[in-house]
Protein backbone atom coordinates (compact mmCIF):
# COMPACT_ATOMS: atom_id res chain seq x y z
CA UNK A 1 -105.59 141.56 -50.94
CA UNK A 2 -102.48 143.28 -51.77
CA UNK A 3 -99.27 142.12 -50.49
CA UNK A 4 -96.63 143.84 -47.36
CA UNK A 5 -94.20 144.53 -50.62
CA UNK A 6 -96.91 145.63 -53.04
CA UNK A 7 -98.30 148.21 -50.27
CA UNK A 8 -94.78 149.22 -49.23
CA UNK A 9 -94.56 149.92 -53.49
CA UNK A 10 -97.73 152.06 -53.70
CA UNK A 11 -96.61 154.11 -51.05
CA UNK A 12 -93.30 155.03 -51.88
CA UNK A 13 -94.87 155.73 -55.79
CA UNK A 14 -97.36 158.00 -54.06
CA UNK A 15 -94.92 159.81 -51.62
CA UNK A 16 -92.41 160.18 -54.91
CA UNK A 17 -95.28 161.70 -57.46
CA UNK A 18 -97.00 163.97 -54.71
CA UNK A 19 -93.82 165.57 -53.25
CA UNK A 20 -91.42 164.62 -54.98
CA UNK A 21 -89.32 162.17 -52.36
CA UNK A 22 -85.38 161.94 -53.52
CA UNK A 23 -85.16 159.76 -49.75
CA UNK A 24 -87.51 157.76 -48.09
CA UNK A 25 -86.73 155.76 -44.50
CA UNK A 26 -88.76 153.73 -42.74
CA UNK A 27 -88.15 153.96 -39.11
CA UNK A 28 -90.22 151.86 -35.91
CA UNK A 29 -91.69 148.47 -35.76
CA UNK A 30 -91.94 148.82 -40.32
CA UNK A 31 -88.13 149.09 -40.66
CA UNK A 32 -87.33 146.60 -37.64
CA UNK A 33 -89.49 143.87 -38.69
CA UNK A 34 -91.92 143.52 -35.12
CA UNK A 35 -94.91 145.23 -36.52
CA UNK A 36 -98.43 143.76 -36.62
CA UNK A 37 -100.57 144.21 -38.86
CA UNK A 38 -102.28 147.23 -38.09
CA UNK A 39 -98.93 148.82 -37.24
CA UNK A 40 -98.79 152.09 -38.44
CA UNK A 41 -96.37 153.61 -40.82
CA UNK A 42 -93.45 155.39 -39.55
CA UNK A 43 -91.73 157.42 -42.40
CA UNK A 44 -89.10 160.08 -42.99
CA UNK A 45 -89.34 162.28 -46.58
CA UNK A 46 -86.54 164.30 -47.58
CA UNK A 47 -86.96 166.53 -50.81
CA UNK A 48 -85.03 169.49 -52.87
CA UNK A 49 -88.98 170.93 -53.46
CA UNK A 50 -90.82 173.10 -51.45
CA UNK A 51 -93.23 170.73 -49.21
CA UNK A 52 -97.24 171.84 -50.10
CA UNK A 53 -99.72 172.98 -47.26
CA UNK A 54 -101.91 170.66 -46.80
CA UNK A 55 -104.47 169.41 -44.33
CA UNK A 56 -104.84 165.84 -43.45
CA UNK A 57 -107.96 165.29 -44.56
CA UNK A 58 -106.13 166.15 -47.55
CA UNK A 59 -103.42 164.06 -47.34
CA UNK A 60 -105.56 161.14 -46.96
CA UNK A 61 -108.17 162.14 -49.71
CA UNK A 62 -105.14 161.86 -52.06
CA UNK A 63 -104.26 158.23 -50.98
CA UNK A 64 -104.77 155.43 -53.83
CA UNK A 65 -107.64 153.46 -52.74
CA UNK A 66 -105.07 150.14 -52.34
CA UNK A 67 -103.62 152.36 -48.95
CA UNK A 68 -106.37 154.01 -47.94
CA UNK A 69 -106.72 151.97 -44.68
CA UNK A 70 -103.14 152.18 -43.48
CA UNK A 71 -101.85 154.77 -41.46
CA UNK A 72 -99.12 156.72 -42.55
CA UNK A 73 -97.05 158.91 -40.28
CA UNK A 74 -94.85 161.11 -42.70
CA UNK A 75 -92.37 163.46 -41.23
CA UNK A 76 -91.55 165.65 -44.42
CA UNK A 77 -88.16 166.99 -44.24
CA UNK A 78 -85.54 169.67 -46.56
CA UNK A 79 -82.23 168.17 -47.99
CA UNK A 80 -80.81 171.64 -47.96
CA UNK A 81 -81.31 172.34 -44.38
CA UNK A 82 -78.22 171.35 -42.02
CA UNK A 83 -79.27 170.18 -39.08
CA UNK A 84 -82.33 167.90 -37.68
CA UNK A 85 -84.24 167.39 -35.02
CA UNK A 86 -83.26 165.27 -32.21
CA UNK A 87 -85.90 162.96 -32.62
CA UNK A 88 -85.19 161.85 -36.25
CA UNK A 89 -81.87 160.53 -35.03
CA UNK A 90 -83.20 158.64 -32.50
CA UNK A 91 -85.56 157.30 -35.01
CA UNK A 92 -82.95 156.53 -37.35
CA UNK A 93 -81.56 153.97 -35.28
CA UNK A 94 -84.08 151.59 -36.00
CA UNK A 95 -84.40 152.20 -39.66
CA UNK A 96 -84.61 151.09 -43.42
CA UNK A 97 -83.24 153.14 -46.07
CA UNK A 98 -86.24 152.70 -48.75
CA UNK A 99 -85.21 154.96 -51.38
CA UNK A 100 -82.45 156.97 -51.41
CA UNK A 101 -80.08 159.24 -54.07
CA UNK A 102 -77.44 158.06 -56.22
CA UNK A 103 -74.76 159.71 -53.24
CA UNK A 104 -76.39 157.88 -50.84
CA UNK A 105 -78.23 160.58 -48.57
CA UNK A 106 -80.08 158.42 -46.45
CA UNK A 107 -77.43 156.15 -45.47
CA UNK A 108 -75.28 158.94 -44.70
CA UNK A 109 -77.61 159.95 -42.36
CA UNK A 110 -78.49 156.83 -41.03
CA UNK A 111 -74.68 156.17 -40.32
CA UNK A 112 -74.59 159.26 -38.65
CA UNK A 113 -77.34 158.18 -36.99
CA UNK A 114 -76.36 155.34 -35.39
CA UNK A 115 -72.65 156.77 -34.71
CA UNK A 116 -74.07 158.95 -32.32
CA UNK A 117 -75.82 156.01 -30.96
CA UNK A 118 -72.62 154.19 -29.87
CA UNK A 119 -71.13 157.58 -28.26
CA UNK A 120 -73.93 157.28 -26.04
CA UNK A 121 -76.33 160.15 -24.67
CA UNK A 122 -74.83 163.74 -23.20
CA UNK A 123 -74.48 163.59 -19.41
CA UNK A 124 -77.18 164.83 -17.50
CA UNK A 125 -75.68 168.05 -15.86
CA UNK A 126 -75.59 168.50 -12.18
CA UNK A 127 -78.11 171.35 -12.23
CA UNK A 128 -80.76 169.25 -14.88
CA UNK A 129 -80.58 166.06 -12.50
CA UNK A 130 -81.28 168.02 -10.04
CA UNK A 131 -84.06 169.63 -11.48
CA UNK A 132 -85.27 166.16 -12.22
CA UNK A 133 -85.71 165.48 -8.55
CA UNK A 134 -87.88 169.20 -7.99
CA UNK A 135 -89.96 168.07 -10.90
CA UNK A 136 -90.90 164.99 -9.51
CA UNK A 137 -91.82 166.58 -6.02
CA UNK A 138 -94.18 168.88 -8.21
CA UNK A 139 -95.72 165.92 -9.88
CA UNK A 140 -96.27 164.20 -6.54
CA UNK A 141 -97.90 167.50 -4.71
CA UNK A 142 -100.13 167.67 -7.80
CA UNK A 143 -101.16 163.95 -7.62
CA UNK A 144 -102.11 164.14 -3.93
CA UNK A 145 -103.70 167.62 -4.30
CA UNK A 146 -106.40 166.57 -7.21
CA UNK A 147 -107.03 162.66 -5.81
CA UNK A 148 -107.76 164.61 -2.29
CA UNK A 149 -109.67 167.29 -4.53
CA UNK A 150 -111.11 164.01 -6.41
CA UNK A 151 -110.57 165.34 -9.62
CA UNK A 152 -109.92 162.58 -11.37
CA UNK A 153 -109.64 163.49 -14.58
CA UNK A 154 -106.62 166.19 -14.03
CA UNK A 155 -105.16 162.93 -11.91
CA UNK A 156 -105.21 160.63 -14.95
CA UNK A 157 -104.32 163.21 -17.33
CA UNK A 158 -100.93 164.22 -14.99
CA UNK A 159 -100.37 160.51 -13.76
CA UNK A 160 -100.27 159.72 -18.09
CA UNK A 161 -98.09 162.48 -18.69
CA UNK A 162 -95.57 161.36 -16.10
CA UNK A 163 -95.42 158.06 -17.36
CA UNK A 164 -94.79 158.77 -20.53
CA UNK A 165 -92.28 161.78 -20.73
CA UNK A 166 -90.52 161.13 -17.49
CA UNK A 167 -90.28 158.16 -16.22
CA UNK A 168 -89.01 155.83 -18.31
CA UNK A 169 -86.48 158.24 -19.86
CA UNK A 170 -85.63 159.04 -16.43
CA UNK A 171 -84.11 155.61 -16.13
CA UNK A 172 -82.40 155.66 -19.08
CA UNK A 173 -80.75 159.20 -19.01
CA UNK A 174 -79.50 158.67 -15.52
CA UNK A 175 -77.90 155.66 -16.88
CA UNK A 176 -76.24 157.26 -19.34
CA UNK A 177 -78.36 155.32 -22.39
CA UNK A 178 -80.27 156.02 -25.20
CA UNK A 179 -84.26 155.52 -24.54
CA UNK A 180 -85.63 152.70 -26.80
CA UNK A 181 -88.70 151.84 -28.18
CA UNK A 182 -91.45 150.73 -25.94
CA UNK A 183 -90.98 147.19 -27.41
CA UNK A 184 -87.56 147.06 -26.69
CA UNK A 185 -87.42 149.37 -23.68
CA UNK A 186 -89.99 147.21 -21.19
CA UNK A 187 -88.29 144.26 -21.50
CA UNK A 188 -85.19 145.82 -20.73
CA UNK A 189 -86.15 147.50 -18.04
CA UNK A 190 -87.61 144.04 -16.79
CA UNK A 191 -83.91 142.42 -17.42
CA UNK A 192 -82.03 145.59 -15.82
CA UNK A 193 -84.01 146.44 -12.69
CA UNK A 194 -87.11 144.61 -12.19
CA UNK A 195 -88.41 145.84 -8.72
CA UNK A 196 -88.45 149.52 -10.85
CA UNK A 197 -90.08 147.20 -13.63
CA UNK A 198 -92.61 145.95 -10.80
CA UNK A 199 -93.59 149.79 -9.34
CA UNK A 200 -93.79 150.62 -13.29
CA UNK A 201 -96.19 147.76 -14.16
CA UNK A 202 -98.49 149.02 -11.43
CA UNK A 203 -98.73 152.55 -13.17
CA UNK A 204 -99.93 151.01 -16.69
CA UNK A 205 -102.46 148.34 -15.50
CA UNK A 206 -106.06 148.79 -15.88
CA UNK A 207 -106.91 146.66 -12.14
CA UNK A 208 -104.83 149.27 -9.96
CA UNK A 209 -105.94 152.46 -7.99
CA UNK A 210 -104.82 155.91 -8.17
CA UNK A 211 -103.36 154.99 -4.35
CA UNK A 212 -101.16 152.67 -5.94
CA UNK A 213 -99.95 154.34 -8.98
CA UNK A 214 -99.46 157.10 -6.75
CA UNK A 215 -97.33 155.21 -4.71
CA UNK A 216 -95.52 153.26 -7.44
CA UNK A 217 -94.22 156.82 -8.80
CA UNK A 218 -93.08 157.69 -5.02
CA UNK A 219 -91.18 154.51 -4.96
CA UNK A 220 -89.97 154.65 -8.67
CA UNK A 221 -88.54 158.51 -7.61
CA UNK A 222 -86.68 156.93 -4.62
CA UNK A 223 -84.73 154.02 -6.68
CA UNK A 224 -84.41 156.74 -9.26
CA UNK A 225 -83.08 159.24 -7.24
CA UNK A 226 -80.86 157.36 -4.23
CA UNK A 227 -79.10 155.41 -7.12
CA UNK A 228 -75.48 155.23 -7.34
CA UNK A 229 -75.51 156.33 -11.17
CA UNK A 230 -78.06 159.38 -9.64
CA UNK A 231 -75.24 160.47 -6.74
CA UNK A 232 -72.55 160.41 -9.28
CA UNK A 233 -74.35 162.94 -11.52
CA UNK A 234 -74.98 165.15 -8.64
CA UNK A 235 -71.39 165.37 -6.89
């Protein structure tokens, strides 16, 4: 059985000889400390070489025998390019510096990182929340039109898509905050507003109907959209 440590080891070896990783940072549940065991590895790679083409099957063909059954998410990155995307420095914020270059590259950008962090989120513009609300009237038309239709697998595949790129960063950008993981962002929620926690719940669960998710998103929109934080945006 090899060890947490010893696998962490192995993989930063293997990431170093195949592509020749100057930075490595751990970012998720791996850096934070909440993982289980099957928790899957969330890493950033930053090199000076020219990253190979390579299929996954690839990828994991190449994988010592010791790591063969974890999974590895690597998001392989330049050092000479100047700016990232937006979702490695929202990653960042939750993150372990692994290995790094004698100037420190990784923990400059983790710093950076987490200094945008504590200026908060851009406010939502007056045009984009209102957008917000015309998107969500979309969503709703299409949720009645295909459970009417009874084309239920359109429904679910809408209803999941709404849940998980609206939503919940709905409630956070109207609030002016940075969306957080899902194990840090439920419970907050839960602390912050839990009648919107309640209508959310019912959109997850496996024992509710389509009528009632349906619903829940309806009355999710409402607190969403006749809150005070909503009417400032919109003045």
């Amino acid at each position: 059985m090899v060890k947490k440590e010893e696998k962490l080891d192995i993989i930063i070896e293997f990431l170093k000889n195949r592509y020749k990783a100057k930075v490595l940072i751990i970012v998720g549940s791996r850096a934070v400390g909440d993982f289980k065991p099957k928790s899957d590895w969330d890493i950033y790679l930053f090199t000076e070489k020219k990253l190979p083409k390579e299929t996954p099957n690839q990828f994991y063909n190449a994988l010592p025998e010791e790591i063969k059954d974890e999974d590895l998410d690597v998001y392989k990155n330049s050092m000479t390019i100047n700016s990232y995307p937006p979702k490695l420095w929202r990653d960042l914020r939750n993150s372990k510096v692994v290995l790094d270059t004698k100037a420190g590259f990784g923990k400059k950008l983790r710093k950076n990182a987490l200094d945008l962090y504590k200026k908060g989120p851009a406010k939502w513009t007056k045009e984009y929340a209102q957008g917000r609300v015309y998107k969500a009237q979309r969503y709703m038309k299409k949720f009645e039109d295909n459970l009417k239709d009874k084309n239920f697998a359109e429904l679910f595949l809408r209803i999941s898509w709404h849940y998980s790129e609206n939503i919940i960063d709905w409630w956070f950008g109207i609030r002016q905050e940075f969306q957080l993981r899902s194990q840090q962002a439920f419970p907050h929620i839960k602390e912050k507003n839990p009648e919107f926690y309640k209508q959310l719940q019912k959109v997850f669960s496996d024992k509710t109907t389509y009528r009632t998710k349906i619903n829940a998103f309806e009355k999710m929109h409402k607190m969403l959209f006749e809150s005070k934080e909503f009417k400032n945006l919109i003045k």
